[in-house]
C-alpha atoms as a PDB file:
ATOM      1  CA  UNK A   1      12.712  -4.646  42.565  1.00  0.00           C
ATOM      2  CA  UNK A   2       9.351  -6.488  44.088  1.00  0.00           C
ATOM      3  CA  UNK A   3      11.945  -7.804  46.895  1.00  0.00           C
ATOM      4  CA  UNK A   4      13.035  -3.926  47.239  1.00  0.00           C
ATOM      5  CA  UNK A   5       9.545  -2.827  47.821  1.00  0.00           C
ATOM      6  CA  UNK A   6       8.267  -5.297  49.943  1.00  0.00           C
ATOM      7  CA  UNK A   7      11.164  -4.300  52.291  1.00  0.00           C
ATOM      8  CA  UNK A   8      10.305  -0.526  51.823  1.00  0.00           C
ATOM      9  CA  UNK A   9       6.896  -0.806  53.221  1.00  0.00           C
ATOM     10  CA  UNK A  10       7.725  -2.592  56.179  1.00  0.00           C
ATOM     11  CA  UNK A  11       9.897  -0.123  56.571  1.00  0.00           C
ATOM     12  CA  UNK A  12       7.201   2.609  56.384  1.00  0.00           C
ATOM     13  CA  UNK A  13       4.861   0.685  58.952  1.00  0.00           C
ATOM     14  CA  UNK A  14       7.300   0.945  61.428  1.00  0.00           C
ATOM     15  CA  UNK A  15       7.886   4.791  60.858  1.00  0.00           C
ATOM     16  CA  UNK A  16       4.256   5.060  61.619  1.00  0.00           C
ATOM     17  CA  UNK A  17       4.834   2.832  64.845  1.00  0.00           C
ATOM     18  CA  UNK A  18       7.071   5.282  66.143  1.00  0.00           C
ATOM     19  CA  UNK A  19       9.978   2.208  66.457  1.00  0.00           C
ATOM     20  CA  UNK A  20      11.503   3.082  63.201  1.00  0.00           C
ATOM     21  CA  UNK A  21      15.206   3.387  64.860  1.00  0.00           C
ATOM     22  CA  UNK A  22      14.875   0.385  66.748  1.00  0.00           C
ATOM     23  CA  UNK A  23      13.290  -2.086  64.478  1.00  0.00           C
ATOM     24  CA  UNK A  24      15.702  -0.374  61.387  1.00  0.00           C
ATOM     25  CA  UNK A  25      19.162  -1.027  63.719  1.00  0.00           C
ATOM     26  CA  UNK A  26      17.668  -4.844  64.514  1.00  0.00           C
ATOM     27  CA  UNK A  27      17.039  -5.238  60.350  1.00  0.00           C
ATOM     28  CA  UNK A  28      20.571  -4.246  59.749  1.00  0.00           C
ATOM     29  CA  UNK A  29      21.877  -6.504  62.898  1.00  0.00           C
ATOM     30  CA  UNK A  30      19.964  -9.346  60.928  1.00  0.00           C
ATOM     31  CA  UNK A  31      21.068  -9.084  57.986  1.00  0.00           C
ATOM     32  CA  UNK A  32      24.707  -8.579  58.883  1.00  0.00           C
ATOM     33  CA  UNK A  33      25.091 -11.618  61.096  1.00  0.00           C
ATOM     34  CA  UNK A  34      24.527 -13.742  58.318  1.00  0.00           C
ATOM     35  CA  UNK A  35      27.414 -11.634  56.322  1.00  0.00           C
ATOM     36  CA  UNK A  36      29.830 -11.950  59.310  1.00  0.00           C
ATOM     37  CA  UNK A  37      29.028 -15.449  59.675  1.00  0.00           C
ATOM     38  CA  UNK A  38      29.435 -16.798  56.094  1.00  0.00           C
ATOM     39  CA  UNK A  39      33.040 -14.955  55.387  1.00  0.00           C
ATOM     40  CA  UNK A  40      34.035 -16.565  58.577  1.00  0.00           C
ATOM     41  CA  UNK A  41      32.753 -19.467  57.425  1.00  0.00           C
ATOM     42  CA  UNK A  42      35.290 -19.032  54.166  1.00  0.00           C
ATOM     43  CA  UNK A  43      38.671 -19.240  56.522  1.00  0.00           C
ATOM     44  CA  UNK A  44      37.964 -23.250  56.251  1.00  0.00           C
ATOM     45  CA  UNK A  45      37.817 -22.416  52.564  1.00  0.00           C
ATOM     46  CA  UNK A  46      41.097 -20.172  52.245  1.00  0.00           C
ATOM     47  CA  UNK A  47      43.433 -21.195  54.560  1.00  0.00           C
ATOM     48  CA  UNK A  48      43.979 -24.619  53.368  1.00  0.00           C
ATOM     49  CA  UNK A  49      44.414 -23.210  49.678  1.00  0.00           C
ATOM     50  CA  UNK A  50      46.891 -20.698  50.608  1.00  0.00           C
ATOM     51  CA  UNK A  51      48.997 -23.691  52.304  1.00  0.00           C
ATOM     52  CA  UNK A  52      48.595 -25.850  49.084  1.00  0.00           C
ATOM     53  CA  UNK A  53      50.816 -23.585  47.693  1.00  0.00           C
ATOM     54  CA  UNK A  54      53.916 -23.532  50.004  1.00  0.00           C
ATOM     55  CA  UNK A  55      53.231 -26.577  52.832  1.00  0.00           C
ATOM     56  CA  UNK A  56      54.755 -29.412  50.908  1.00  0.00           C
ATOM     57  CA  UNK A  57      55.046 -31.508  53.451  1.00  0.00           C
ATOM     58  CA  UNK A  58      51.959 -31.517  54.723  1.00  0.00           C
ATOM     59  CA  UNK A  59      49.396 -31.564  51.118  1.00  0.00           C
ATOM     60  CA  UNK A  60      47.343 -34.169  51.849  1.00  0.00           C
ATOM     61  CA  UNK A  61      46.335 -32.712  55.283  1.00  0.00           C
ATOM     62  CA  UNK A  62      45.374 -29.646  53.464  1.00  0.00           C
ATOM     63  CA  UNK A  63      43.628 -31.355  50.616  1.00  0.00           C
ATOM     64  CA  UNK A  64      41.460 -33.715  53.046  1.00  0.00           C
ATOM     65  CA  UNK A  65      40.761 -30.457  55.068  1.00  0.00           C
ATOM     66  CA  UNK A  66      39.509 -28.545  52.029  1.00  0.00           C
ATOM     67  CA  UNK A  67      37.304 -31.837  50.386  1.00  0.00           C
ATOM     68  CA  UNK A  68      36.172 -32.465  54.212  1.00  0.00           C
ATOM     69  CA  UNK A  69      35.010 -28.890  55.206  1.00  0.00           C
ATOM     70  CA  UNK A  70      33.399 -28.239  51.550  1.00  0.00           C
ATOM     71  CA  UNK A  71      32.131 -31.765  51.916  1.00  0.00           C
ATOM     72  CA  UNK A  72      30.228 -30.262  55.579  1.00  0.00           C
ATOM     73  CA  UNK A  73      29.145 -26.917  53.739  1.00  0.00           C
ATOM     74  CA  UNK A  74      27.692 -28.709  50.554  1.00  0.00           C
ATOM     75  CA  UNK A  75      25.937 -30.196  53.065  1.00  0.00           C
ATOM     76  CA  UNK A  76      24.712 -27.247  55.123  1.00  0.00           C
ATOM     77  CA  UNK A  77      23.839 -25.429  51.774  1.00  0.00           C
ATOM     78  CA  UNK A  78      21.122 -28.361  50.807  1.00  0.00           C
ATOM     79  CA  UNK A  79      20.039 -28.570  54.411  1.00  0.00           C
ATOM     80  CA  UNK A  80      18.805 -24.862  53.740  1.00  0.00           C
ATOM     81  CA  UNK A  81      16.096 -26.009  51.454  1.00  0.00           C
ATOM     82  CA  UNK A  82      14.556 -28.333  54.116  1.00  0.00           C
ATOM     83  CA  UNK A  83      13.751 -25.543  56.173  1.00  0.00           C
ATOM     84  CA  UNK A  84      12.590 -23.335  53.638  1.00  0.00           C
ATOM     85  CA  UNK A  85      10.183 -25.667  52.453  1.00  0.00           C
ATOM     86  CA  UNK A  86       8.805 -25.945  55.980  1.00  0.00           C
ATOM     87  CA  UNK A  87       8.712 -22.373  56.379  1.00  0.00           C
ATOM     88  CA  UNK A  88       8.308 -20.848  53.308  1.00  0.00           C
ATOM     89  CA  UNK A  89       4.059 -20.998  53.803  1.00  0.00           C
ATOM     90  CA  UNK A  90       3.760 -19.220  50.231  1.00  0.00           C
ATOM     91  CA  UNK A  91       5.805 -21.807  48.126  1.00  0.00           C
ATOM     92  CA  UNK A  92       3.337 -23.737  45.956  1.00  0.00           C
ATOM     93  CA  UNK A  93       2.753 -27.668  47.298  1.00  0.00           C
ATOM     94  CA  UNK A  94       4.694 -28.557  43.959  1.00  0.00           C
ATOM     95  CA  UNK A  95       7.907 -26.127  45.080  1.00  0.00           C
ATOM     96  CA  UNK A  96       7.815 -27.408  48.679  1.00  0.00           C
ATOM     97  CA  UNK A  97       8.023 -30.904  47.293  1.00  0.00           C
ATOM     98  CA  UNK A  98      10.868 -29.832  45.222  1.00  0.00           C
ATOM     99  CA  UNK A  99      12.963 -27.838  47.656  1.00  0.00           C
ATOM    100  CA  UNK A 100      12.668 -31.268  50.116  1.00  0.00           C
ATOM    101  CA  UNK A 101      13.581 -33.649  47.642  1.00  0.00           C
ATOM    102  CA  UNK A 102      16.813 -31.186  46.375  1.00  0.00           C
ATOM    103  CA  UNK A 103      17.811 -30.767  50.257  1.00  0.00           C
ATOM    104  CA  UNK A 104      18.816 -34.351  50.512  1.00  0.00           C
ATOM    105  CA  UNK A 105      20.992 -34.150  47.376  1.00  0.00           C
ATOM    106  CA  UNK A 106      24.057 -32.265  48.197  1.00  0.00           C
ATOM    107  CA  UNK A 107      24.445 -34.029  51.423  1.00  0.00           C
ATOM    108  CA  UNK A 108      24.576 -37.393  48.970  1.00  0.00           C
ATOM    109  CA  UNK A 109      26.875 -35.951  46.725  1.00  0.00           C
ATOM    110  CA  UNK A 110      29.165 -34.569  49.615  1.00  0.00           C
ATOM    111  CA  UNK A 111      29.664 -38.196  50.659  1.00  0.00           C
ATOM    112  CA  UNK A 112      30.223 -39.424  47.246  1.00  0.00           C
ATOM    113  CA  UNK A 113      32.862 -36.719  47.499  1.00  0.00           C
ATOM    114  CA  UNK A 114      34.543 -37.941  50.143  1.00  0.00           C
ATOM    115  CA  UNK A 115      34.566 -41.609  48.807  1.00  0.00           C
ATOM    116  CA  UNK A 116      36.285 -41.353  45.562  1.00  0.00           C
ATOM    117  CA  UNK A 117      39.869 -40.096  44.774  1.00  0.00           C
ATOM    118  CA  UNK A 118      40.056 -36.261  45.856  1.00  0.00           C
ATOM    119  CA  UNK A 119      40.866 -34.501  42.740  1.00  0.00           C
ATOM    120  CA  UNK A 120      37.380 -35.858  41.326  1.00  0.00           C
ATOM    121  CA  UNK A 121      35.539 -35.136  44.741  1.00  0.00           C
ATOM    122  CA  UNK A 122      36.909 -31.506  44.652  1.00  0.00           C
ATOM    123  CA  UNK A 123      35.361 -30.945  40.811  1.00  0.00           C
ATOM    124  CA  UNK A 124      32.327 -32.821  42.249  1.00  0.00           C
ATOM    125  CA  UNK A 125      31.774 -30.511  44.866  1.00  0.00           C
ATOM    126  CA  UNK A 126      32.657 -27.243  43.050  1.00  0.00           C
ATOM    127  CA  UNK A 127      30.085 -28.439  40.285  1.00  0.00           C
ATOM    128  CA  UNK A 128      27.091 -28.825  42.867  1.00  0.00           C
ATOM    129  CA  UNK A 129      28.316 -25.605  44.390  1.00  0.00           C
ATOM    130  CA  UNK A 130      27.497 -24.194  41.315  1.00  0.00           C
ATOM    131  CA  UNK A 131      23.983 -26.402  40.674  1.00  0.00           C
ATOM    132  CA  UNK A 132      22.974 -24.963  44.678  1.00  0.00           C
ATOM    133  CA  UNK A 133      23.359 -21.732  43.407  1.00  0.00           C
ATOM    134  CA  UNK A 134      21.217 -22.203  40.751  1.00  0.00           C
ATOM    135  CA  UNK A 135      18.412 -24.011  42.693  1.00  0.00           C
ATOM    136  CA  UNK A 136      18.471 -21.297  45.160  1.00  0.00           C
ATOM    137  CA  UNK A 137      18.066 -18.629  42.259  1.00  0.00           C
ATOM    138  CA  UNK A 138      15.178 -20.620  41.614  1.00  0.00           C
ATOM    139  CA  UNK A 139      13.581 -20.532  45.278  1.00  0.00           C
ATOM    140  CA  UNK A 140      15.139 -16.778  45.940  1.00  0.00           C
ATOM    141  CA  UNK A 141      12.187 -15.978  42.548  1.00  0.00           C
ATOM    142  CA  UNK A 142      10.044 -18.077  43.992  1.00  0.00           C
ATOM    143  CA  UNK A 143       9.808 -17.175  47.546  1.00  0.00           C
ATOM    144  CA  UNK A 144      10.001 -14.227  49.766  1.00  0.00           C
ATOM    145  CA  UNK A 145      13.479 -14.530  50.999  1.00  0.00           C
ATOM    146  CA  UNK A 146      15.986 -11.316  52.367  1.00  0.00           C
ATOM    147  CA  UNK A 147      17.657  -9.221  49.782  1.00  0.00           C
ATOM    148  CA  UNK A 148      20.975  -9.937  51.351  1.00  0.00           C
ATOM    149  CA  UNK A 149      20.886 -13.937  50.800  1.00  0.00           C
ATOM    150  CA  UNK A 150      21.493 -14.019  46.895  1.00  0.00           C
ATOM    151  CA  UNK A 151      24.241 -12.088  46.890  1.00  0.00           C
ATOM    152  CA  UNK A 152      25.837 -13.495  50.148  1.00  0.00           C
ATOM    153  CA  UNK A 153      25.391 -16.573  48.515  1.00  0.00           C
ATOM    154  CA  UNK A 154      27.017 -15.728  45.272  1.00  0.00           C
ATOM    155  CA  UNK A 155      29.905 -14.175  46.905  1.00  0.00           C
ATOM    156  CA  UNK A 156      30.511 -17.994  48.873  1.00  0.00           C
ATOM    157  CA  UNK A 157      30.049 -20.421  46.555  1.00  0.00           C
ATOM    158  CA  UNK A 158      32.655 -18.188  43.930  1.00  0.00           C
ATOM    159  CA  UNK A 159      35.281 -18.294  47.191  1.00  0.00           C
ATOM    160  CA  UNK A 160      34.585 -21.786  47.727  1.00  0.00           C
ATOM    161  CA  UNK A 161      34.130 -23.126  44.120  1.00  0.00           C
ATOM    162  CA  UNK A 162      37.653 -20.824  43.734  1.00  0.00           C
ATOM    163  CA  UNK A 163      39.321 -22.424  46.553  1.00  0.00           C
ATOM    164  CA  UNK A 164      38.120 -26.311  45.723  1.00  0.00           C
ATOM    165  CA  UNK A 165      39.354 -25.940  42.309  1.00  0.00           C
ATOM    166  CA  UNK A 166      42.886 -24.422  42.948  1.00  0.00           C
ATOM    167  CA  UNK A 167      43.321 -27.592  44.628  1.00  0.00           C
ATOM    168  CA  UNK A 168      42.510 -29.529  41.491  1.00  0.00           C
ATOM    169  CA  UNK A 169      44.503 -27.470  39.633  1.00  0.00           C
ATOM    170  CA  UNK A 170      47.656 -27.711  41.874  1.00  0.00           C
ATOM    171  CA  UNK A 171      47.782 -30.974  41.799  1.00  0.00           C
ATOM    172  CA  UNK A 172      47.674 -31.918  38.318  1.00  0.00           C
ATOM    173  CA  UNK A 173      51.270 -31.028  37.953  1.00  0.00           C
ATOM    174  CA  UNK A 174      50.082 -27.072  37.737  1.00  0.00           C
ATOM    175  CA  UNK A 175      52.702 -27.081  40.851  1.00  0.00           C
ATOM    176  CA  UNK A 176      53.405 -23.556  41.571  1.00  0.00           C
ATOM    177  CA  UNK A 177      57.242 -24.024  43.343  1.00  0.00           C
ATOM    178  CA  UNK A 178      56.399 -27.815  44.029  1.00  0.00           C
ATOM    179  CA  UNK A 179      59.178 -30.112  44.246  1.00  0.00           C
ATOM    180  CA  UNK A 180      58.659 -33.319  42.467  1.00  0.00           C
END
């Protein structure tokens, strides 16, 4: 509700500027770039899954797509909290220390990911999916970031913890219509 509010004032200054159409249509062209961007940004997730389920031939090329791209994105997500501890000016010294230190992590675990035998790397990913999510619940109460980026994020890391698990699950003899 604080986020709400902050957002509702700015809004009110710029009534008072007279630019409240302009400066309203270039919040909502902010904060739906990011939207478009990150469901795009899913098709990496999806479209290998859906082919685990029929492409027999061709499994392990879907598998090392899937652990490879959420391996990248794991990545990405940690790399987030690097530059919100550099630009996040209101963070507390002890929260800016925090948020650097945590950005290094998921890239670590990523290529831990990719070193060990898939099945494992996919759980390890989808569990520090779910651990990024938390730490950026933690910064999101912390810090004064858009109302749009919690739930964006929620929405992603579900798809791609969803996605990175089905894999698991498919091939630990949960075949759906797979020869063997």
């Amino acid at each position: 509700m604080h986020r709400q509010h902050r957002e509702d004032c700015r809004i009110n200054v710029d009534i008072c500027e007279n630019n409240f159409k302009i400066k309203n249509m270039t919040k909502h062209y902010l904060s739906s770039m990011p939207k478009l961007l990150g469901y795009f940004g899913l098709l990496p997730f999806i479209i290998p899954t859906v082919f685990l389920f029929f492409d027999y031939n061709h499994l392990d090329m879907w598998r090392h797509f899937l652990l490879s791209y959420g391996a990248v994105i794991l990545s990405f997500v940690g790399a987030l909290h690097w530059s919100f501890a550099m630009l996040l000016h209101e963070l507390p010294i002890n929260k800016q220390r925090s948020s650097f230190l945590w950005s290094v992590v998921p890239s670590l675990i990523a290529w831990i990911s990719l070193s060990i035998p898939k099945n494992y790397g996919f759980v390890l990913l989808a569990v520090f999916f779910a651990v990024a999510l938390v730490r950026d619940r933690q910064l999101y109460n912390h810090a004064e970031l858009p109302s749009w980026y919690m739930p964006l994020r929620r929405n992603l890391t579900v798809v791609a913890m969803t996605c990175l698990l089905i894999a698991v699950y498919l091939s630990n003899g949960s075949k759906i219509g797979y020869h063997i």
